[in-house]
C-alpha atoms as a PDB file:
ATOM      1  CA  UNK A   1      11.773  40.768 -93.039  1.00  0.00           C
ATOM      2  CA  UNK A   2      10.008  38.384 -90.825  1.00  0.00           C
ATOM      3  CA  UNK A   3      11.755  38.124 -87.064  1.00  0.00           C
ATOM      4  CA  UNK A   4      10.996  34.962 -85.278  1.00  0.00           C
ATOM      5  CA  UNK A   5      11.940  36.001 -81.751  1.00  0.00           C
ATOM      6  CA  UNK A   6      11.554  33.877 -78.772  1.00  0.00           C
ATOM      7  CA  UNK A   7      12.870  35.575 -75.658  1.00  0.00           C
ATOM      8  CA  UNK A   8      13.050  33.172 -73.611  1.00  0.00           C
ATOM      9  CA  UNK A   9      12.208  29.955 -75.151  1.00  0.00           C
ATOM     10  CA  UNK A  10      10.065  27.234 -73.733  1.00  0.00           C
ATOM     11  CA  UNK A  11      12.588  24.836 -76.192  1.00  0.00           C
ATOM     12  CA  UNK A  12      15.326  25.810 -78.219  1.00  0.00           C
ATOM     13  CA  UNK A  13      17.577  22.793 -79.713  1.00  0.00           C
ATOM     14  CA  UNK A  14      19.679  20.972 -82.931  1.00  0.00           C
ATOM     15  CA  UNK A  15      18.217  17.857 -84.854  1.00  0.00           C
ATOM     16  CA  UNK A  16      18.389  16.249 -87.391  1.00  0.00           C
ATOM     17  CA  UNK A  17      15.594  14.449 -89.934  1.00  0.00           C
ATOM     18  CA  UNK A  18      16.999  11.463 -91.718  1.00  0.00           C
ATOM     19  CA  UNK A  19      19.937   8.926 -91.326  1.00  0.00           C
ATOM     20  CA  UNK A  20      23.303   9.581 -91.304  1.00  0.00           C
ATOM     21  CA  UNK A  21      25.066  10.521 -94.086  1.00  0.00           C
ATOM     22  CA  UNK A  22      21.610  12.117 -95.889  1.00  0.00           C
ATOM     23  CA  UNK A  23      20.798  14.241 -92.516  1.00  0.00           C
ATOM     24  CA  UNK A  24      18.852  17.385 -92.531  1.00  0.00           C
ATOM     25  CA  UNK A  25      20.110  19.461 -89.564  1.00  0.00           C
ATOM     26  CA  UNK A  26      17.850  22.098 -88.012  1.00  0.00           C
ATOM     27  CA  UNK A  27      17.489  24.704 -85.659  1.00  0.00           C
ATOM     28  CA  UNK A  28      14.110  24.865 -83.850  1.00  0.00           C
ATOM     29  CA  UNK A  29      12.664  27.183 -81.188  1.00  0.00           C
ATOM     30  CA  UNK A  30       9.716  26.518 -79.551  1.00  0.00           C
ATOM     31  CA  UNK A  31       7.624  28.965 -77.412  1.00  0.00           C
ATOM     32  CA  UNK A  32       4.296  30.710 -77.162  1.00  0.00           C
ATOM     33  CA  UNK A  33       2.461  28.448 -79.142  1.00  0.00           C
ATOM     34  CA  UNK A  34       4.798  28.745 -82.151  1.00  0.00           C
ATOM     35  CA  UNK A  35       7.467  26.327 -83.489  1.00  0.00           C
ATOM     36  CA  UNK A  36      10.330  27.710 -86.070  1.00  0.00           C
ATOM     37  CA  UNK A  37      12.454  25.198 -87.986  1.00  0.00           C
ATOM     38  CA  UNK A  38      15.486  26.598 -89.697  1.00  0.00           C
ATOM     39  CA  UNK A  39      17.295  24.150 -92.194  1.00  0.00           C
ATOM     40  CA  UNK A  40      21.200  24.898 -91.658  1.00  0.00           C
ATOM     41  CA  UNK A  41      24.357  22.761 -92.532  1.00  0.00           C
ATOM     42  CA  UNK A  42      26.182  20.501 -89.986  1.00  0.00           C
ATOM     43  CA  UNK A  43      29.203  22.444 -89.951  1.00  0.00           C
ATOM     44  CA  UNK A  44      27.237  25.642 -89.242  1.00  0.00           C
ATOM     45  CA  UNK A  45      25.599  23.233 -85.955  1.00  0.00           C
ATOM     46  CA  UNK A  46      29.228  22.312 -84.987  1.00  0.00           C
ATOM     47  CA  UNK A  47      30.351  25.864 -85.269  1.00  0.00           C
ATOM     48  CA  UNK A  48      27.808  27.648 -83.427  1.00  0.00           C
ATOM     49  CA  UNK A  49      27.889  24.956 -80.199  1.00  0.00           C
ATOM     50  CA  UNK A  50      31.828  25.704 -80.158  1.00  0.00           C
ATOM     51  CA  UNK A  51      31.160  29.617 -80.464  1.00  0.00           C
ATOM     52  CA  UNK A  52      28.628  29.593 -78.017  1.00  0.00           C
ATOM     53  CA  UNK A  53      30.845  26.851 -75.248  1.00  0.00           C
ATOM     54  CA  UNK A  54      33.848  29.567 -76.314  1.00  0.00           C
ATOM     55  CA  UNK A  55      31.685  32.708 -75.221  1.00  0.00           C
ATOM     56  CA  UNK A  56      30.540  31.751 -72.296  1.00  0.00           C
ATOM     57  CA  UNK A  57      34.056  30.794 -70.966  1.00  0.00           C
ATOM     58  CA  UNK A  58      35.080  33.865 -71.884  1.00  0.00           C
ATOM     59  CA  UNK A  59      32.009  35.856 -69.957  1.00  0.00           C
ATOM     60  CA  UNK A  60      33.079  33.841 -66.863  1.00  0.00           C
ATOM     61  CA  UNK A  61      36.697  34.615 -67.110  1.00  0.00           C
ATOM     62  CA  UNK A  62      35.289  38.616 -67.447  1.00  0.00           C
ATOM     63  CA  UNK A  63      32.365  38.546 -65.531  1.00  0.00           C
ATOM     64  CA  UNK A  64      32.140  35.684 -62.994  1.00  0.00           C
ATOM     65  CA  UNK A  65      29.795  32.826 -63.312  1.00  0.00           C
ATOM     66  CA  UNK A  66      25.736  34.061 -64.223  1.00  0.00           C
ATOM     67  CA  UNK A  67      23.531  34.078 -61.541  1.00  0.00           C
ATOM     68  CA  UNK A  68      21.369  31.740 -64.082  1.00  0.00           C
ATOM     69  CA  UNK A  69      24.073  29.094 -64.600  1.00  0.00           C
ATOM     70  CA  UNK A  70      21.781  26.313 -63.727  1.00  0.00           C
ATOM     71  CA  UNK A  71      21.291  24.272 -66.797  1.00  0.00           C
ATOM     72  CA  UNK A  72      18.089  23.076 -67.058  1.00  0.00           C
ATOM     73  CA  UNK A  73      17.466  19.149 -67.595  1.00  0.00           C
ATOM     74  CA  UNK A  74      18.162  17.108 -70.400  1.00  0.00           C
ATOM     75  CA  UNK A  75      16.488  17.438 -73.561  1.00  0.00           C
ATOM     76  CA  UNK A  76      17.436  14.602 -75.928  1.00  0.00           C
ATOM     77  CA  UNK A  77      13.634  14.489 -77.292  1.00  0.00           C
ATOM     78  CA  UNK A  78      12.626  14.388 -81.174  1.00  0.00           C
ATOM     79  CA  UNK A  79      12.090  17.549 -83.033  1.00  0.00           C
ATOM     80  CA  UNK A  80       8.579  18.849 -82.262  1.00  0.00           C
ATOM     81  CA  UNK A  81       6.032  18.285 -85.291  1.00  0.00           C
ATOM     82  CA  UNK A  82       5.280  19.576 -87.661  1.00  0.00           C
ATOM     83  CA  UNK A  83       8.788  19.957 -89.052  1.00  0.00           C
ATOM     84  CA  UNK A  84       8.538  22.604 -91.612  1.00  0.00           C
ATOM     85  CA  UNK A  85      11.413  24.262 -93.002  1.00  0.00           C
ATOM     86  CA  UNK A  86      10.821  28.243 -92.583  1.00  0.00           C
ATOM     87  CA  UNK A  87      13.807  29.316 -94.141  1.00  0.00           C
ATOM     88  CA  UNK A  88      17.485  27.986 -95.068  1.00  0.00           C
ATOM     89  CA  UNK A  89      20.438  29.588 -92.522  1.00  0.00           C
ATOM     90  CA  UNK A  90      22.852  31.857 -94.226  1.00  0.00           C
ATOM     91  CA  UNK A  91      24.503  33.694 -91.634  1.00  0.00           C
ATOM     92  CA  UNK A  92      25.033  32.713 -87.892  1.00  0.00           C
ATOM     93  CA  UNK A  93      25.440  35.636 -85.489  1.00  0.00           C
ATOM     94  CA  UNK A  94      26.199  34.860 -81.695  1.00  0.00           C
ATOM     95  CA  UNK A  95      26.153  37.677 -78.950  1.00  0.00           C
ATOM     96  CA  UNK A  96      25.869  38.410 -74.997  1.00  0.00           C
ATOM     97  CA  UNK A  97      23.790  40.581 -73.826  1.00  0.00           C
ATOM     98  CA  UNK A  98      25.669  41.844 -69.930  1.00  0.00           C
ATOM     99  CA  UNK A  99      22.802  44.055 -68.955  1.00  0.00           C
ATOM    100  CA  UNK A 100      20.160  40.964 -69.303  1.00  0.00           C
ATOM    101  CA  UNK A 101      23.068  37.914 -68.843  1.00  0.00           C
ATOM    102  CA  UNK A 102      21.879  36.342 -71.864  1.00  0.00           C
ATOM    103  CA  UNK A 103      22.836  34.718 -75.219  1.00  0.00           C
ATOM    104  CA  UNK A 104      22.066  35.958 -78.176  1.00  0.00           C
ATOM    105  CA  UNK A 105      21.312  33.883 -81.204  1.00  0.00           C
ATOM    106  CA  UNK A 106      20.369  34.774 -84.307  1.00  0.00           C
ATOM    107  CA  UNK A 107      20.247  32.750 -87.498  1.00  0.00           C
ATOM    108  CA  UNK A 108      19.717  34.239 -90.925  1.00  0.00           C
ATOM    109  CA  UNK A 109      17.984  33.479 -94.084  1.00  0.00           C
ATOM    110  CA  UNK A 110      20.656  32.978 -96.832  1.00  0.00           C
ATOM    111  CA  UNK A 111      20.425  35.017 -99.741  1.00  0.00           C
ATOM    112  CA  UNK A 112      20.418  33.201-102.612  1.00  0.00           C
ATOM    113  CA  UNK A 113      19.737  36.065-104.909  1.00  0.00           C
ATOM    114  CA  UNK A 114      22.591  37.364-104.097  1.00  0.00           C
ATOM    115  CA  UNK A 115      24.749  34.344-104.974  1.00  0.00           C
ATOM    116  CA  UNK A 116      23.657  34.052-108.298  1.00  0.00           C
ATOM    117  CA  UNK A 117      24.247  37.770-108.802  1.00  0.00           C
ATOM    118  CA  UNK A 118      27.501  37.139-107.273  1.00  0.00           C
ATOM    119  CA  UNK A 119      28.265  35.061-110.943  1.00  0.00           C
ATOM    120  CA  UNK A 120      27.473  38.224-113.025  1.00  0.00           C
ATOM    121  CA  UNK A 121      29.317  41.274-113.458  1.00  0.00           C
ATOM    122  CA  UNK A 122      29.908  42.549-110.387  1.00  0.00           C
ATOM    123  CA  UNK A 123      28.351  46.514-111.570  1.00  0.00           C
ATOM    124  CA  UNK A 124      25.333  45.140-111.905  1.00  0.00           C
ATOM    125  CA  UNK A 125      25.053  43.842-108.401  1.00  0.00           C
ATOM    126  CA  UNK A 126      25.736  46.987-106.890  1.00  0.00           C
ATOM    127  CA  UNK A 127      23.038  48.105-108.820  1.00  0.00           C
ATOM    128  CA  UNK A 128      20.373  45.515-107.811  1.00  0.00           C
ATOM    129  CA  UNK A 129      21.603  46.200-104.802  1.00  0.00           C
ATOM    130  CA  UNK A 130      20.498  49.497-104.445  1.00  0.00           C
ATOM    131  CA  UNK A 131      17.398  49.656-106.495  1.00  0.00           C
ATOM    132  CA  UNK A 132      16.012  46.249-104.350  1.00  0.00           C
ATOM    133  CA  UNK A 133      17.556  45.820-100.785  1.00  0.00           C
ATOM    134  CA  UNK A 134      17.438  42.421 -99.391  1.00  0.00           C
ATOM    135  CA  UNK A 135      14.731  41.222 -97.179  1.00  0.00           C
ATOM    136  CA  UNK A 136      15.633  38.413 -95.225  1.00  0.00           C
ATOM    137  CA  UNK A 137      14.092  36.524 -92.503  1.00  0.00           C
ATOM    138  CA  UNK A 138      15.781  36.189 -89.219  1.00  0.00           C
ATOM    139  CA  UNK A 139      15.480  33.916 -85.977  1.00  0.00           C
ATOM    140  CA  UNK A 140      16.284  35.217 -82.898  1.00  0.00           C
ATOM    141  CA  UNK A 141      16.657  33.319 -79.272  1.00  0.00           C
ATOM    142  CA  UNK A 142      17.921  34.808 -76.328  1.00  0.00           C
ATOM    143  CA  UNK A 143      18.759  32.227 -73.924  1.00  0.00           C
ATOM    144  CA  UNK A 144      20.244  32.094 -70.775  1.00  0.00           C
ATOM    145  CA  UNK A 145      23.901  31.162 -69.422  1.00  0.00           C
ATOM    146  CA  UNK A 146      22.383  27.245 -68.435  1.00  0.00           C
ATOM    147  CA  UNK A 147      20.270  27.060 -71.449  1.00  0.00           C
ATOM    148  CA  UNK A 148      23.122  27.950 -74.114  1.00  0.00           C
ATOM    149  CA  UNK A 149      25.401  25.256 -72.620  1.00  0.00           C
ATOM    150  CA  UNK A 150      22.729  22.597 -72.672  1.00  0.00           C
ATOM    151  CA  UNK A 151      22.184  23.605 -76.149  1.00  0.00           C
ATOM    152  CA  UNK A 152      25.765  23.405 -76.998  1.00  0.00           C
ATOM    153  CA  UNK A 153      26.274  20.088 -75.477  1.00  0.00           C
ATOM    154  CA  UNK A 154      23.227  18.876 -77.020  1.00  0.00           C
ATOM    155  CA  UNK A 155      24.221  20.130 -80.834  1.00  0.00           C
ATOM    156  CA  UNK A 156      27.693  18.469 -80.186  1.00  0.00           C
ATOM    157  CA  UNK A 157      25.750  15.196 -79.881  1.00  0.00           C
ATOM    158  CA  UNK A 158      23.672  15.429 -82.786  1.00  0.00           C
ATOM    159  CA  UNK A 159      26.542  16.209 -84.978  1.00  0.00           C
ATOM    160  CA  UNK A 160      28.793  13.335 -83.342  1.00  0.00           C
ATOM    161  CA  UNK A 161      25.559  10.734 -83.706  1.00  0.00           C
ATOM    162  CA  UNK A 162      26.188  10.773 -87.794  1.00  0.00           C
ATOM    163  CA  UNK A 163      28.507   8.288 -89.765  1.00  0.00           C
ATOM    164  CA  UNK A 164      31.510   6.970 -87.602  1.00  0.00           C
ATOM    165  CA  UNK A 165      35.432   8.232 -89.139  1.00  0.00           C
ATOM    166  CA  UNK A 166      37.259   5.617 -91.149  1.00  0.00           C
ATOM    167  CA  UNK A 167      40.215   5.199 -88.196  1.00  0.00           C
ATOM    168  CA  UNK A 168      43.230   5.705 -91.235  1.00  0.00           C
ATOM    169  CA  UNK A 169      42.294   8.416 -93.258  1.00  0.00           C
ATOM    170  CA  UNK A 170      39.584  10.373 -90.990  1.00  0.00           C
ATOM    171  CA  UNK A 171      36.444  10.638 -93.794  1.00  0.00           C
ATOM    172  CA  UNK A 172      33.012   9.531 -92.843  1.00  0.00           C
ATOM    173  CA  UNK A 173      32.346   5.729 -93.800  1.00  0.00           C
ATOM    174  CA  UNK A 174      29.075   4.929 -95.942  1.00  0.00           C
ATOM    175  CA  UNK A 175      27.302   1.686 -94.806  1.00  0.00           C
ATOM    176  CA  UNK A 176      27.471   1.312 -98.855  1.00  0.00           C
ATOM    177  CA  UNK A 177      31.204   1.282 -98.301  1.00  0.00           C
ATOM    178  CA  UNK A 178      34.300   2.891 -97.972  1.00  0.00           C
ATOM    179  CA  UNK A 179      36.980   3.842-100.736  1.00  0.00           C
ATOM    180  CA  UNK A 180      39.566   4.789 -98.146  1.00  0.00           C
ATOM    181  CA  UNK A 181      42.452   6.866-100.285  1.00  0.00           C
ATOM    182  CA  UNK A 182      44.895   5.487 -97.718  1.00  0.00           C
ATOM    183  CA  UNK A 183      44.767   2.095 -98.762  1.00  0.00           C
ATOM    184  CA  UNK A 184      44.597   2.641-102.333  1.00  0.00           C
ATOM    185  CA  UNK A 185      47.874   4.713-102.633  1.00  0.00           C
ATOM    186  CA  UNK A 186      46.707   7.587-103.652  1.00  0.00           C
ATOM    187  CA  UNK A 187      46.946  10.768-101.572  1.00  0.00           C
ATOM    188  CA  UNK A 188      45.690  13.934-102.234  1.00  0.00           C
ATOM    189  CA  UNK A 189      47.805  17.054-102.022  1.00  0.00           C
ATOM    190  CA  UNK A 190      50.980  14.972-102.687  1.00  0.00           C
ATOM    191  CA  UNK A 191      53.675  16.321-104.663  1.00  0.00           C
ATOM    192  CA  UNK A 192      55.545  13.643-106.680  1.00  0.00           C
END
């Protein structure tokens, strides 16, 4: 199980390859001479900026503001190249860390084995389970109070930058077009 630490990093930030509507979102942490891409979803982006704006409200209500508060400057640069996927994000942990007054991020390889042994019976899984355990790659950034909120703002932006909302029923519109299911009649979830 490969760990791609970076404590601190010299860049850690959300992009995306692609236009909107067929995006590629990633996760990429830059530092020491290395660059790790992880390929992730843009809900998991969204979710992790709001978890991460959450937690630190929360350490300030507990703790007081961080001595390292400062945010550093804006980074609304490219990706760095190359832009290689290392591994596809499964699992999305967030953490602090009081003693050091840092962030804790940590992004998981998803387990695809285990999904498609998740459609069998479920005996034999345990099974597998036990005779093979599960290696899985893992990046991990530790980042500081002013770093994780520039990188939250930052992954807000990227996921807010895709396809504008069609203003009546809310879904993304495709410069294609747009079947919009309010002006057609039909509405899901609607009991007749």
């Amino acid at each position: 199980m490969p760990v791609f630490q970076f404590n601190p990093p010299e860049r850690f930030i959300a992009g995306t390859v692609g236009r909107p509507g067929e995006r590629t979102f990633f996760l990429q942490a830059v530092g020491e001479g290395r660059i790790t891409n992880v390929v992730l979803e843009k809900a998991q982006v969204e979710a992790l900026a709001t978890r991460i704006e959450e937690l630190l409200e929360e350490v300030h209500r507990r703790f007081g503001t961080p001595p390292d508060d400062v945010a550093p400057p804006e980074d609304d640069g490219p990706l760095e190249q190359p832009i290689e996927q290392d591994f596809r994000v499964g699992t999305l942990a967030l953490a602090w860390d009081a003693e050091e007054s840092r962030v804790i991020v940590e992004a998981q390889e998803i387990d695809e084995s285990a999904g498609e042994e998740l459609l069998e019976d479920d005996e034999e899984l345990e099974v597998f389970a036990e005779e093979a355990p599960v290696h899985r790659d893992v990046l991990r950034v530790y980042l500081t109070s002013g770093q994780a909120r520039a990188f939250a703002g930052r992954a807000l932006k990227v996921v807010a930058s895709g396809r504008p909302d069609c203003p009546l029923c809310g879904r993304p519109l495709d410069p294609e077009g747009h079947i919009c299911v309010r002006q057609n009649g039909y509405r899901p979830n609607r009991l007749v």
